[in-house]
PDB file of N, CA and C in Angstrom:
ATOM      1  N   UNK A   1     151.248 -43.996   6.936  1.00  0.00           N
ATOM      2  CA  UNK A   1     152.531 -43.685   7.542  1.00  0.00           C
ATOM      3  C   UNK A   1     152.785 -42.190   7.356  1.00  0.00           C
ATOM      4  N   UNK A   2     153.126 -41.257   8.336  1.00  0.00           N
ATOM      5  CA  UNK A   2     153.235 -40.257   8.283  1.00  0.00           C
ATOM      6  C   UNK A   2     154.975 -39.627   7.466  1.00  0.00           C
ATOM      7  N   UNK A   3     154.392 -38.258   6.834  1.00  0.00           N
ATOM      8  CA  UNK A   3     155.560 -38.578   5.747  1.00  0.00           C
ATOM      9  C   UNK A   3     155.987 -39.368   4.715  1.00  0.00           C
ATOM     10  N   UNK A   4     155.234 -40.369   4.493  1.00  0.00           N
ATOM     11  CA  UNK A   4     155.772 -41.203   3.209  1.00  0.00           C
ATOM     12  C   UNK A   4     154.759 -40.469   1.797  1.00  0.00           C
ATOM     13  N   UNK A   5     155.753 -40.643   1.043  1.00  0.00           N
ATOM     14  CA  UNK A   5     155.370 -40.033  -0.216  1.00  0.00           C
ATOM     15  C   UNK A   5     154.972 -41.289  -1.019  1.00  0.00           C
ATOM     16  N   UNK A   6     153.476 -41.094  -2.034  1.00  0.00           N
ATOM     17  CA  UNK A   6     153.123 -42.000  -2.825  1.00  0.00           C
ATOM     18  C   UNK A   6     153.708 -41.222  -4.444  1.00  0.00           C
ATOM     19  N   UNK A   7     154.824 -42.355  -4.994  1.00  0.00           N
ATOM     20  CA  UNK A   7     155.257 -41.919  -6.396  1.00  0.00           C
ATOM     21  C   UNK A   7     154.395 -42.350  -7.081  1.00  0.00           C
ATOM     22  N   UNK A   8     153.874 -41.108  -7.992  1.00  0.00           N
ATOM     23  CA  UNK A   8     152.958 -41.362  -9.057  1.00  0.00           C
ATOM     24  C   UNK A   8     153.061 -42.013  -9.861  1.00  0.00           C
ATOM     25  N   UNK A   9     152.204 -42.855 -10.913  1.00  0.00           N
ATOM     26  CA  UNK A   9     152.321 -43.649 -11.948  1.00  0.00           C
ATOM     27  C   UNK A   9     151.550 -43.243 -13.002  1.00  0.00           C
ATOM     28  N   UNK A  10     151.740 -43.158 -14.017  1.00  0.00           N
ATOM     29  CA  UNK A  10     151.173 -43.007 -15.276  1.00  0.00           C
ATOM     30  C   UNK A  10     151.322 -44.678 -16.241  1.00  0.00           C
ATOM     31  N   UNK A  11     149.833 -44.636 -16.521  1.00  0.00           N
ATOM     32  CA  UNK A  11     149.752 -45.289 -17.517  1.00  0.00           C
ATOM     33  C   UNK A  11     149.160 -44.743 -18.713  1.00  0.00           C
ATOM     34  N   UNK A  12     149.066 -45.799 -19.889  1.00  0.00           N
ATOM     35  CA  UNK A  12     148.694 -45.170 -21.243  1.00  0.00           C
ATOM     36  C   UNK A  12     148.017 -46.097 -21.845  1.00  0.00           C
ATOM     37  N   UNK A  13     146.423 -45.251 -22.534  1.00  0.00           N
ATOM     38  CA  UNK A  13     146.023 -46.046 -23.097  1.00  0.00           C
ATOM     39  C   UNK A  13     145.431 -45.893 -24.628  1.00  0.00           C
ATOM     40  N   UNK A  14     145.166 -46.112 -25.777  1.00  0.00           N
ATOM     41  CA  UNK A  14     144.600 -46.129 -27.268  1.00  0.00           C
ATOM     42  C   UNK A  14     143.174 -45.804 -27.167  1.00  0.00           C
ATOM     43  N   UNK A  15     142.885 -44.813 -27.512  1.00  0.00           N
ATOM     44  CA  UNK A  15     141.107 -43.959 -27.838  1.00  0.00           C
ATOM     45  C   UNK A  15     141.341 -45.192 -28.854  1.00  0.00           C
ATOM     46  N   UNK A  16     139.462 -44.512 -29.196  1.00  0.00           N
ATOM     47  CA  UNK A  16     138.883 -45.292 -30.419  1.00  0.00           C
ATOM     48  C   UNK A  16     139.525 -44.260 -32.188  1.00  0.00           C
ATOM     49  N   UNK A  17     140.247 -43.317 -31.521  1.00  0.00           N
ATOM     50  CA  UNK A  17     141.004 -42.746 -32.997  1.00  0.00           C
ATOM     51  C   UNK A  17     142.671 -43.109 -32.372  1.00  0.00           C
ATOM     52  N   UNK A  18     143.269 -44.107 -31.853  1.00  0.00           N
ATOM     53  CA  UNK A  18     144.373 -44.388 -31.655  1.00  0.00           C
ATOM     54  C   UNK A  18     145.220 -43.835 -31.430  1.00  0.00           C
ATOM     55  N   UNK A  19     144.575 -42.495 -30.254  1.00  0.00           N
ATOM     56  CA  UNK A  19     145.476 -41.624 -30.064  1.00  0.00           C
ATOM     57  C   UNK A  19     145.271 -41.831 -28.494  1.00  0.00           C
ATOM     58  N   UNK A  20     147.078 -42.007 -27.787  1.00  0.00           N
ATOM     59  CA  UNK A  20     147.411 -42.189 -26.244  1.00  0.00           C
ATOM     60  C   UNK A  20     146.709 -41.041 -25.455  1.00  0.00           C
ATOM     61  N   UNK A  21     146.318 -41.589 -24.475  1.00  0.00           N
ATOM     62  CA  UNK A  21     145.554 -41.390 -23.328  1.00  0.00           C
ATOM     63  C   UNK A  21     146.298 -41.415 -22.096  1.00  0.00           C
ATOM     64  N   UNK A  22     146.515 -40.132 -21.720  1.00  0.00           N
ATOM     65  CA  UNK A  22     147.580 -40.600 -19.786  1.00  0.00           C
ATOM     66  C   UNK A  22     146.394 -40.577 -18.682  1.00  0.00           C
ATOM     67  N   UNK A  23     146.657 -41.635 -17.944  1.00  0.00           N
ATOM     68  CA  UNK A  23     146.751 -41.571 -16.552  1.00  0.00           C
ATOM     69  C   UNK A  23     147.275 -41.508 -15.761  1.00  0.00           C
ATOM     70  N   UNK A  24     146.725 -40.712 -14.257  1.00  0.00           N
ATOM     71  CA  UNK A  24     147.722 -40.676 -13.410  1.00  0.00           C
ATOM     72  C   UNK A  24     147.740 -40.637 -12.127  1.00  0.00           C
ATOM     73  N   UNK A  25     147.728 -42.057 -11.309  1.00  0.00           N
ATOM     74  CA  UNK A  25     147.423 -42.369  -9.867  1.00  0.00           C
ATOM     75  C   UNK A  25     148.568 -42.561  -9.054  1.00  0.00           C
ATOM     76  N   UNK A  26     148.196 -41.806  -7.757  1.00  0.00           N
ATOM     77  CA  UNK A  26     146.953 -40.816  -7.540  1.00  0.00           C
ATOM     78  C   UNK A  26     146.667 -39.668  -8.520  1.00  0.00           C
ATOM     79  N   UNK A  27     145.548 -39.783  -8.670  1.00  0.00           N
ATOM     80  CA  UNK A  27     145.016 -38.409  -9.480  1.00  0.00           C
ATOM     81  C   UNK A  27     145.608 -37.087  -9.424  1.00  0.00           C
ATOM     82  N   UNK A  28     145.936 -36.722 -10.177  1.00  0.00           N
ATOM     83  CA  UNK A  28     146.286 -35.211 -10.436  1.00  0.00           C
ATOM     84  C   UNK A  28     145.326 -34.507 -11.141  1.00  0.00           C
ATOM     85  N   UNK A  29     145.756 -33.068 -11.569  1.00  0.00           N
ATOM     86  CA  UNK A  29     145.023 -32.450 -11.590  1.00  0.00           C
ATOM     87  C   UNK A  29     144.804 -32.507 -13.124  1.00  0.00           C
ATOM     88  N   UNK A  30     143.591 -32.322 -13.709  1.00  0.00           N
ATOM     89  CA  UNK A  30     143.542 -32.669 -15.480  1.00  0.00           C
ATOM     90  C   UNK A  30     144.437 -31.555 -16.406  1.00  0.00           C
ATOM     91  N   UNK A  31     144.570 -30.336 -15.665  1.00  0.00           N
ATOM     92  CA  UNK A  31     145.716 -29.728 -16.615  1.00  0.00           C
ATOM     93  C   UNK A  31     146.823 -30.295 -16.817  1.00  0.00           C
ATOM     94  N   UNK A  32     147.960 -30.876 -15.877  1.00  0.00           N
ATOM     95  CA  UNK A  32     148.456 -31.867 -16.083  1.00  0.00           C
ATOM     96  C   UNK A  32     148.663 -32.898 -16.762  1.00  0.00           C
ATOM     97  N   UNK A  33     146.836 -33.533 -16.895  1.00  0.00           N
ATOM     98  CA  UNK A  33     146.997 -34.845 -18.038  1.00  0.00           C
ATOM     99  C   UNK A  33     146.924 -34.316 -19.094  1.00  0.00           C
ATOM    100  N   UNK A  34     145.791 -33.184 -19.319  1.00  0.00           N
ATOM    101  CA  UNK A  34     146.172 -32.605 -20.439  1.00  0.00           C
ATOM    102  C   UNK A  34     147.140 -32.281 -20.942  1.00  0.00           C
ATOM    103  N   UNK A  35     148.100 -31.736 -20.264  1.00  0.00           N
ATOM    104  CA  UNK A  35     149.561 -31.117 -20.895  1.00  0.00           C
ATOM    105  C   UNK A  35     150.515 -32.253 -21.263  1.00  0.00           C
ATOM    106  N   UNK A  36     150.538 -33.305 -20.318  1.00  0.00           N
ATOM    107  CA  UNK A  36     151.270 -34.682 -20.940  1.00  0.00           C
ATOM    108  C   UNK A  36     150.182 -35.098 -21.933  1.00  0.00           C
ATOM    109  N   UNK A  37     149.336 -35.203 -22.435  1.00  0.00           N
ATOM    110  CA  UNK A  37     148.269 -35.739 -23.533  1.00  0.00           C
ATOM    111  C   UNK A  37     149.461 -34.619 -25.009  1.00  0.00           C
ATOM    112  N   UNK A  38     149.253 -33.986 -24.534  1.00  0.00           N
ATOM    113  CA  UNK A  38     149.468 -33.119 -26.098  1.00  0.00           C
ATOM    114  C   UNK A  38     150.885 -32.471 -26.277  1.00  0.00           C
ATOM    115  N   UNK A  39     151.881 -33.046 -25.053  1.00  0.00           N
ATOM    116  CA  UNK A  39     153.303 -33.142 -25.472  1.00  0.00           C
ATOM    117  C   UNK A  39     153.136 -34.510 -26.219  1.00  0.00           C
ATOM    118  N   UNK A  40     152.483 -35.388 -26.042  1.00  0.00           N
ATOM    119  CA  UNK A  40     153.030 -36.973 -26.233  1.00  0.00           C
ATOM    120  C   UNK A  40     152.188 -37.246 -27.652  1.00  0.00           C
ATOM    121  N   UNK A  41     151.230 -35.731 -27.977  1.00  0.00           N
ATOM    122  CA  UNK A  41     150.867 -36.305 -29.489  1.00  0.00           C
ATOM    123  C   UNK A  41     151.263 -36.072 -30.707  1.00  0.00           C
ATOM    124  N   UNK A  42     152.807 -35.543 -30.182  1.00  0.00           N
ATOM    125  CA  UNK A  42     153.915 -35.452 -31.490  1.00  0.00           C
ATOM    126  C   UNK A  42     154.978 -36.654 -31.462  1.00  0.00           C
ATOM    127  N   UNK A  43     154.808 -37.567 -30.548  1.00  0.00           N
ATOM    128  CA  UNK A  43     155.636 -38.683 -30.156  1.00  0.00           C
ATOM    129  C   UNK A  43     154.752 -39.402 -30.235  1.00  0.00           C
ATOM    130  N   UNK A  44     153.746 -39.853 -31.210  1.00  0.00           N
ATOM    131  CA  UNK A  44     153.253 -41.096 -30.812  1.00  0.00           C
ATOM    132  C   UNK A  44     153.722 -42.865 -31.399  1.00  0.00           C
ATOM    133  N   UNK A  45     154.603 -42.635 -32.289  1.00  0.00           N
ATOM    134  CA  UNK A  45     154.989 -44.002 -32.751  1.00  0.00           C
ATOM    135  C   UNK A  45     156.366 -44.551 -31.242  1.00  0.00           C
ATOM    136  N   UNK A  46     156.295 -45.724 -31.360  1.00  0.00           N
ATOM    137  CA  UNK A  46     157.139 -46.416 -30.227  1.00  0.00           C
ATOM    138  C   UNK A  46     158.529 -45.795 -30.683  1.00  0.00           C
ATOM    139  N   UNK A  47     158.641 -45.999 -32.152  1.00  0.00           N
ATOM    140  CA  UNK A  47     160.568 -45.097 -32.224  1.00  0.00           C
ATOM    141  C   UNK A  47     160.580 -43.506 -31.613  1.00  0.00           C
ATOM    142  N   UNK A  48     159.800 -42.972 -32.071  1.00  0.00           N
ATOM    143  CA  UNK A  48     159.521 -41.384 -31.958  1.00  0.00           C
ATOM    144  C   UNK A  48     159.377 -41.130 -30.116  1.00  0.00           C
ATOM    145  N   UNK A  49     159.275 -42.423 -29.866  1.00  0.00           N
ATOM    146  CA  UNK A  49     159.375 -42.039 -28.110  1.00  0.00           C
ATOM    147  C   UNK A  49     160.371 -42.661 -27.815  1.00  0.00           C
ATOM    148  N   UNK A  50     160.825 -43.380 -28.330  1.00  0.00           N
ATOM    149  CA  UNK A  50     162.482 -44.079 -27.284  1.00  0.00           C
ATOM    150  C   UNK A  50     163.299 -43.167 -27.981  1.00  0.00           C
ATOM    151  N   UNK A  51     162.797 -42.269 -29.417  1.00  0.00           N
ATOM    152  CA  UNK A  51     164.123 -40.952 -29.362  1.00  0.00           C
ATOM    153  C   UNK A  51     163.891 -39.953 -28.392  1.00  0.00           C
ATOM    154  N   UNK A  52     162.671 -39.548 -28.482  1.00  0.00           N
ATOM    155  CA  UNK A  52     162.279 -38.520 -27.528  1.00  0.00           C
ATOM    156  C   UNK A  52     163.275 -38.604 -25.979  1.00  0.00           C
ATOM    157  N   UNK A  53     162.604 -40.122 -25.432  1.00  0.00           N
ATOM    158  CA  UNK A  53     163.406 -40.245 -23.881  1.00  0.00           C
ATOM    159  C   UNK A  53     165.101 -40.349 -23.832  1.00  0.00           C
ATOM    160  N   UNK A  54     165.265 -40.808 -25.277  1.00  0.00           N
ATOM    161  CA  UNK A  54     167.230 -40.764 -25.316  1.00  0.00           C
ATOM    162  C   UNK A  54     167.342 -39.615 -25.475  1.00  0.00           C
ATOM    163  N   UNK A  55     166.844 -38.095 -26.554  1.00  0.00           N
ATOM    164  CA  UNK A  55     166.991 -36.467 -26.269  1.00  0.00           C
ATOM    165  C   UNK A  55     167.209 -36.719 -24.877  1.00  0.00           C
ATOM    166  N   UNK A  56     165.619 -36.357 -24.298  1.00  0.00           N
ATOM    167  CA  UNK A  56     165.730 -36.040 -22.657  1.00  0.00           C
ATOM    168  C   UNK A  56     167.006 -36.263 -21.681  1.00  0.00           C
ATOM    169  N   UNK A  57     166.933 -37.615 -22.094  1.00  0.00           N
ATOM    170  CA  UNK A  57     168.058 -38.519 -21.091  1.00  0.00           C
ATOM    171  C   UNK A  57     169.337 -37.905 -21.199  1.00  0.00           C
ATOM    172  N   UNK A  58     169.748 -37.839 -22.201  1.00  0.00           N
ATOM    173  CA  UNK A  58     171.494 -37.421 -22.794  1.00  0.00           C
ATOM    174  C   UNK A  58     171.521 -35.554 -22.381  1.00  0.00           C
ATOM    175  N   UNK A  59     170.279 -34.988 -22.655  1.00  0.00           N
ATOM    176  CA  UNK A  59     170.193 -33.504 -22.065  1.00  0.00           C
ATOM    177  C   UNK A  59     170.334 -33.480 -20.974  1.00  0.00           C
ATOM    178  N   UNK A  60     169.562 -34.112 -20.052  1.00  0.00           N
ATOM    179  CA  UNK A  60     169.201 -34.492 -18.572  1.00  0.00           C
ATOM    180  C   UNK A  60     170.928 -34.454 -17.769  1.00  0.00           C
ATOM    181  N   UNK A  61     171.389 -35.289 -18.453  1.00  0.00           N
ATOM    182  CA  UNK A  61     172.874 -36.204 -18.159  1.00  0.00           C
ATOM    183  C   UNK A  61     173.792 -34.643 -18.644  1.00  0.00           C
ATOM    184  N   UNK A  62     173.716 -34.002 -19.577  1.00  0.00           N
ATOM    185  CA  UNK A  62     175.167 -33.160 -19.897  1.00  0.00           C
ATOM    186  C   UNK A  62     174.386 -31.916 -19.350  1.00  0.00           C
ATOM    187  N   UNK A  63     173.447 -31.132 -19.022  1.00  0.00           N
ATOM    188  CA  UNK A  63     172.909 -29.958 -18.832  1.00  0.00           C
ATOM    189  C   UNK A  63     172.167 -30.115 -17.300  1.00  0.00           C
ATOM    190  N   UNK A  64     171.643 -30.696 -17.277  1.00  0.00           N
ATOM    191  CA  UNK A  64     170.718 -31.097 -15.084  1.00  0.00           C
ATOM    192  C   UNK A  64     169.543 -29.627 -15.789  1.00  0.00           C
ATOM    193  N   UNK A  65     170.057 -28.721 -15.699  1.00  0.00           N
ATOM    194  CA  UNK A  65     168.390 -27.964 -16.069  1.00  0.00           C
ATOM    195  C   UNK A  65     168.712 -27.147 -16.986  1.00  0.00           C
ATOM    196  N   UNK A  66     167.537 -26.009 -17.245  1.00  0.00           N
ATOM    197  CA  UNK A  66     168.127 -24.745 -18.247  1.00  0.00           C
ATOM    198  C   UNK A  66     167.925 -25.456 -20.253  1.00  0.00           C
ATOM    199  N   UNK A  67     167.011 -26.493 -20.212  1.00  0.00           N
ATOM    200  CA  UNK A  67     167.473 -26.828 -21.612  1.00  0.00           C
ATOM    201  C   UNK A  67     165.525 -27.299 -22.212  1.00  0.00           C
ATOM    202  N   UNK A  68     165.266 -26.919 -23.009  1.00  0.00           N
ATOM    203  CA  UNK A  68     164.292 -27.322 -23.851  1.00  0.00           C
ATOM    204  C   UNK A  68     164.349 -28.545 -24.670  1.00  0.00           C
ATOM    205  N   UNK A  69     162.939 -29.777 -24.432  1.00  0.00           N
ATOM    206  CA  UNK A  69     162.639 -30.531 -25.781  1.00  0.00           C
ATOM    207  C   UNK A  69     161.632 -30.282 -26.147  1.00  0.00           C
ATOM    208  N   UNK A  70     160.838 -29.613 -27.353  1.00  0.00           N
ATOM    209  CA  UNK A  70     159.752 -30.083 -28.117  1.00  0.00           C
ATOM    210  C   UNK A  70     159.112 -31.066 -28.846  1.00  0.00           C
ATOM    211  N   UNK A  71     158.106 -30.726 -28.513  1.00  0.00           N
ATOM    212  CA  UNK A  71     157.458 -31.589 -29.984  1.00  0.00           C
ATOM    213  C   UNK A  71     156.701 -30.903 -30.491  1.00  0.00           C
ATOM    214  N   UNK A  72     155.762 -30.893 -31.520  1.00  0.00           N
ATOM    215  CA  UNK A  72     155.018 -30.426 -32.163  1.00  0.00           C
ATOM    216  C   UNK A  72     153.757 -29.252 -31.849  1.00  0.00           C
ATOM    217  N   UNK A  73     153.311 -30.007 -30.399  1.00  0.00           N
ATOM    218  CA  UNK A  73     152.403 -29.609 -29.712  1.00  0.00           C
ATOM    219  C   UNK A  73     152.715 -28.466 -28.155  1.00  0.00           C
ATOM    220  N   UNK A  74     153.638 -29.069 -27.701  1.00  0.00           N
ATOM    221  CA  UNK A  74     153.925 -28.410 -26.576  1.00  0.00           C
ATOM    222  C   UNK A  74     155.396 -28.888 -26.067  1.00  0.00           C
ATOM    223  N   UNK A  75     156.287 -28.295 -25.300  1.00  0.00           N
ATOM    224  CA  UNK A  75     157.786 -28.230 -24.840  1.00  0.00           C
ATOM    225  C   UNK A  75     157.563 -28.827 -23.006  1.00  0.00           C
ATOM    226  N   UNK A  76     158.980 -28.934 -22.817  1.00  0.00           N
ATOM    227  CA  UNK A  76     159.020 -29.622 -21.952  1.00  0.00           C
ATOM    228  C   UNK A  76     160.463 -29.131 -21.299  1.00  0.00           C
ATOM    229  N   UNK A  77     160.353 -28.065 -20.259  1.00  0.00           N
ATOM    230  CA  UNK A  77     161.540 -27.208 -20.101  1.00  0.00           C
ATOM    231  C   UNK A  77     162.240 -27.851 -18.709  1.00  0.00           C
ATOM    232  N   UNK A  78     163.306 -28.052 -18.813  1.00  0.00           N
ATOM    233  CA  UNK A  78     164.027 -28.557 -17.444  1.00  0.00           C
ATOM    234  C   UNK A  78     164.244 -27.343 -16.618  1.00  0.00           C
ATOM    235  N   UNK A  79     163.719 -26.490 -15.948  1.00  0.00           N
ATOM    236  CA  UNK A  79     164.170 -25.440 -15.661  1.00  0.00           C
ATOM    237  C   UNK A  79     165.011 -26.050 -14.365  1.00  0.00           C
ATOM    238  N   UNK A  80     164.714 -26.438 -13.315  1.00  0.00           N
ATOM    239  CA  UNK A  80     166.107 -27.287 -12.311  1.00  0.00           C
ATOM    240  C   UNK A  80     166.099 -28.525 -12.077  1.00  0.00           C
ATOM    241  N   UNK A  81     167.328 -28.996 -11.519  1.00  0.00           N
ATOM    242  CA  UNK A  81     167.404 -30.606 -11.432  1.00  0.00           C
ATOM    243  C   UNK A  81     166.038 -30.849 -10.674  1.00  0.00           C
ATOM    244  N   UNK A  82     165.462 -30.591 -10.036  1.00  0.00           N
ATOM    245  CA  UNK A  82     163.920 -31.219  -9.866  1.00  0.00           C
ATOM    246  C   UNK A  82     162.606 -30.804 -10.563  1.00  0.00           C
ATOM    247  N   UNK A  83     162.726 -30.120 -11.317  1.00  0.00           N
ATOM    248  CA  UNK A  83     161.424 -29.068 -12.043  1.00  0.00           C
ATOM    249  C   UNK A  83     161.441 -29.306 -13.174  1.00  0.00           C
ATOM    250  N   UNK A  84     160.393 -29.962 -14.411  1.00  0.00           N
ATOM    251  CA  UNK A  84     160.127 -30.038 -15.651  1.00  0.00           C
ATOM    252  C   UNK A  84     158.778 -29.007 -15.655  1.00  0.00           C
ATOM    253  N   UNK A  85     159.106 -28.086 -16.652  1.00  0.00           N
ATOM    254  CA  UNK A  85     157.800 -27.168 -17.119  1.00  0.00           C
ATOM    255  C   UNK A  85     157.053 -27.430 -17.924  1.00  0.00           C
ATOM    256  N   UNK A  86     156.089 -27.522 -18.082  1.00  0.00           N
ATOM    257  CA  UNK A  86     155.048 -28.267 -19.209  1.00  0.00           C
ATOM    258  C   UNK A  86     154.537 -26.983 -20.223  1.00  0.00           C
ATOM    259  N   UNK A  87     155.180 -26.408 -21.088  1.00  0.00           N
ATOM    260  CA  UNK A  87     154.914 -25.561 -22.035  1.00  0.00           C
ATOM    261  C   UNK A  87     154.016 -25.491 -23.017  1.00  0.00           C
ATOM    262  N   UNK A  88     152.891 -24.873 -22.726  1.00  0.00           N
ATOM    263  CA  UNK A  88     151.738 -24.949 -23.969  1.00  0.00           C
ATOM    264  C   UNK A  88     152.315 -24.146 -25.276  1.00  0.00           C
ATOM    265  N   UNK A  89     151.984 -24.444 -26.560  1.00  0.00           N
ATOM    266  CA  UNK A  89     152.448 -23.794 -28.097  1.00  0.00           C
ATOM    267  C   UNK A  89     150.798 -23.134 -28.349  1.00  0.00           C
ATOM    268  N   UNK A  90     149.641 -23.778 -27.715  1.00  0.00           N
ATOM    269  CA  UNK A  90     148.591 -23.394 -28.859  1.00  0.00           C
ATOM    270  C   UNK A  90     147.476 -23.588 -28.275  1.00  0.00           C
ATOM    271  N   UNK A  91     147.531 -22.908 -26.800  1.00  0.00           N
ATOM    272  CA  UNK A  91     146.363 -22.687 -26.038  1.00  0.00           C
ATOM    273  C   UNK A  91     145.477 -24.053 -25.454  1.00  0.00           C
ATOM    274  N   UNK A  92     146.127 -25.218 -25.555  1.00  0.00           N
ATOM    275  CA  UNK A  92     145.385 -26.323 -24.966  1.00  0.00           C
ATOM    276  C   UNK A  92     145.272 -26.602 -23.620  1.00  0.00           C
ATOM    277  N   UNK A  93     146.080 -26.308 -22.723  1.00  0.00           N
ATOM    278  CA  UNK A  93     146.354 -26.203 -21.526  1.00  0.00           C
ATOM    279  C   UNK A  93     147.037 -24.674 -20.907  1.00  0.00           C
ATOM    280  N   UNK A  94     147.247 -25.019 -19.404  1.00  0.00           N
ATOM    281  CA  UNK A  94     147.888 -23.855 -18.997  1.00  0.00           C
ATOM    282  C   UNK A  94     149.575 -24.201 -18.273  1.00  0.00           C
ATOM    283  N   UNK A  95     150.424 -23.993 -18.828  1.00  0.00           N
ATOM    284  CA  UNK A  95     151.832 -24.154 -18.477  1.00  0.00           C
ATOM    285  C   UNK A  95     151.715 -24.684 -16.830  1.00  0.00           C
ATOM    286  N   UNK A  96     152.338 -25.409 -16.560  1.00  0.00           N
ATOM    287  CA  UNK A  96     152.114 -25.864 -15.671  1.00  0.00           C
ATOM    288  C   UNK A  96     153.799 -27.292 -14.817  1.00  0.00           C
ATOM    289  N   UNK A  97     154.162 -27.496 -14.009  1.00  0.00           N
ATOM    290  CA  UNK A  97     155.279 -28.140 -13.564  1.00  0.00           C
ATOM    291  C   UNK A  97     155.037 -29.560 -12.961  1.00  0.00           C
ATOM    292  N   UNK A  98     155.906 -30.078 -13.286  1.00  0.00           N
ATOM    293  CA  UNK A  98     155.947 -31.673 -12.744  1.00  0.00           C
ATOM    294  C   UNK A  98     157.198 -31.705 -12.070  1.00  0.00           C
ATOM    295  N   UNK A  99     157.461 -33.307 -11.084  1.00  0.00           N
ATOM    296  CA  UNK A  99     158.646 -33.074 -10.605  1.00  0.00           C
ATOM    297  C   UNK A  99     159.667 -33.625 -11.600  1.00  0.00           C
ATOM    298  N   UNK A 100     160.823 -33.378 -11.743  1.00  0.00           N
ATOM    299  CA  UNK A 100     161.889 -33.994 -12.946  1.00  0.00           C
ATOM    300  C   UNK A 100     161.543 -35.496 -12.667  1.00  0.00           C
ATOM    301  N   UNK A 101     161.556 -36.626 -11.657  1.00  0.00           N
ATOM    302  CA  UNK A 101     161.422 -37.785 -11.611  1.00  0.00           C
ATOM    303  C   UNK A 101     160.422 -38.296 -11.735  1.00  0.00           C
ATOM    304  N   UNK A 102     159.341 -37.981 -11.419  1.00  0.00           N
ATOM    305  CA  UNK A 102     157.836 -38.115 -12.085  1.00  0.00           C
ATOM    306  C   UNK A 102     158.038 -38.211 -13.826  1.00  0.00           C
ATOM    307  N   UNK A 103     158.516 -36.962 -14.477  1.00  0.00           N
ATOM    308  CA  UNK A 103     158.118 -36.374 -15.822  1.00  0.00           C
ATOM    309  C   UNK A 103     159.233 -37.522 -16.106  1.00  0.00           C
ATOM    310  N   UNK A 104     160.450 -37.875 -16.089  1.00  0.00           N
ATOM    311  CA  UNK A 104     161.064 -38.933 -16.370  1.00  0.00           C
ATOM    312  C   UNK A 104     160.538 -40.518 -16.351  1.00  0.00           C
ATOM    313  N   UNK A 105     159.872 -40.695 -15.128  1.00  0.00           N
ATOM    314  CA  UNK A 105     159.686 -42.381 -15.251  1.00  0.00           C
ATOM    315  C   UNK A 105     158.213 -42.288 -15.819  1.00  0.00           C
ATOM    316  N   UNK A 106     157.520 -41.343 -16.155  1.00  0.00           N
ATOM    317  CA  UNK A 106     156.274 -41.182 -17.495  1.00  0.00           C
ATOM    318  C   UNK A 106     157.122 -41.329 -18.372  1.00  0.00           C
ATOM    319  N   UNK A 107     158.081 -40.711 -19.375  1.00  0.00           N
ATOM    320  CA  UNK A 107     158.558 -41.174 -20.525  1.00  0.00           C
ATOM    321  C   UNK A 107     158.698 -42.245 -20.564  1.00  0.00           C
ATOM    322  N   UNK A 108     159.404 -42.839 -19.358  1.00  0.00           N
ATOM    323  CA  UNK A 108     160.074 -44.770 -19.662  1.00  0.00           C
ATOM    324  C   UNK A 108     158.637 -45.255 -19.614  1.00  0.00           C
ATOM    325  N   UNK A 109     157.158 -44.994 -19.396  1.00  0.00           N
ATOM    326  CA  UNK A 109     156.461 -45.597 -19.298  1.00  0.00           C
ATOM    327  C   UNK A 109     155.506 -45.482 -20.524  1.00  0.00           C
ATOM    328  N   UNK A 110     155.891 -44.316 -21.027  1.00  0.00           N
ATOM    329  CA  UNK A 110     154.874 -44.294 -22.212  1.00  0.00           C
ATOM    330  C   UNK A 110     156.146 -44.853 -23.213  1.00  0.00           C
ATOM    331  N   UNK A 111     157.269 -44.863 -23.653  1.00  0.00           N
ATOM    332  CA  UNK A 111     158.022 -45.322 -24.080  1.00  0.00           C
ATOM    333  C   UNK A 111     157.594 -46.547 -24.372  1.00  0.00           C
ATOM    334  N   UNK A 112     157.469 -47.625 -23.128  1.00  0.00           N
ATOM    335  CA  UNK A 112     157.282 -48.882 -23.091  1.00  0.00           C
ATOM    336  C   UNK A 112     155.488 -49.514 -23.550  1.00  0.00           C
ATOM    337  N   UNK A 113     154.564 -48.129 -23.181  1.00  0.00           N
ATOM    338  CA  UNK A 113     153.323 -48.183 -23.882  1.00  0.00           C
ATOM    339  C   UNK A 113     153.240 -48.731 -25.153  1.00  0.00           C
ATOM    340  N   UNK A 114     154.024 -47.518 -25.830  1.00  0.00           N
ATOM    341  CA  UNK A 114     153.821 -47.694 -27.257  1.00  0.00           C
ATOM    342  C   UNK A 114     154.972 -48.778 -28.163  1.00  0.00           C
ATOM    343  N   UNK A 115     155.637 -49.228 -27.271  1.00  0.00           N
ATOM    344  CA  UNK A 115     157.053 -50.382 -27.663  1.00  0.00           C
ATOM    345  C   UNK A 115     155.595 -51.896 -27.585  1.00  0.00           C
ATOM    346  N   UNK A 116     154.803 -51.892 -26.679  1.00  0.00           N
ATOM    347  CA  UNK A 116     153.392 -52.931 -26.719  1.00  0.00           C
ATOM    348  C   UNK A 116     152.935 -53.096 -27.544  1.00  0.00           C
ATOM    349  N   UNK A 117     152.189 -51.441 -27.881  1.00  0.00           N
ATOM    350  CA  UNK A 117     151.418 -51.669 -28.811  1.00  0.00           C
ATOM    351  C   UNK A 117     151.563 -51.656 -29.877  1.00  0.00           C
ATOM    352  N   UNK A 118     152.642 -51.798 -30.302  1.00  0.00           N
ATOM    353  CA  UNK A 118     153.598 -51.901 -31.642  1.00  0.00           C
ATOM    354  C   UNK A 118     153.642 -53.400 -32.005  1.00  0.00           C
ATOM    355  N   UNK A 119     153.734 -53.867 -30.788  1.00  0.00           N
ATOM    356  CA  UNK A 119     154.383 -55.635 -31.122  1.00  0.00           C
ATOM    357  C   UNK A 119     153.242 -56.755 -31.501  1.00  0.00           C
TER     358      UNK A 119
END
């Protein structure tokens, strides 16, 4: 169909050292997975990500852009209501943008990843 947009999906999965793995179909580009790989490996317990997405969410909700979350590894800048910046700390990737609704329904999804593999 001409004009229709396919919304991306990310899933998540456990290496053999139990550290999350993104995917993301249709494929994107691996800087990308990389840069969600190593924001999400300072969030990896299921609590440490349903705080993470309540930060986001409650920032998201009182600010729309202009506001920083970190983690350990790399930041995650709202620069406008449609634009999340993917901020490298330590040379693993190259800074790089997602759309705000993409980079949002990945949190609720890795959120719910690691809420699984918890149970």
């Amino acid at each position: 169909m001409a004009g229709s947009v396919v919304r991306a999906v990310w899933t998540f999965t456990l290496d053999e050292d139990e550290d999350w793995v993104p995917s993301r179909g249709p494929a994107g580009d691996e800087n990308l997975r990389r840069a969600v790989e190593t924001l999400l490996l300072g969030i990896a317990s299921a609590q440490a990500a349903q705080t993470y997405l309540a930060a986001w969410c409650a920032d998201s909700q009182r600010w729309e852009s202009g506001f920083t979350l970190a983690t350990a590894s790399a930041a995650a800048e709202r620069v406008s209501a449609g634009v999340v910046r993917l901020v490298d700390l330590y040379g693993q990737f190259e800074d790089c943008d997602i759309a705000a609704d993409e980079f949002d329904a990945m949190l609720q999804e890795y959120a719910a990843a690691t809420r699984a593999a918890e149970r």
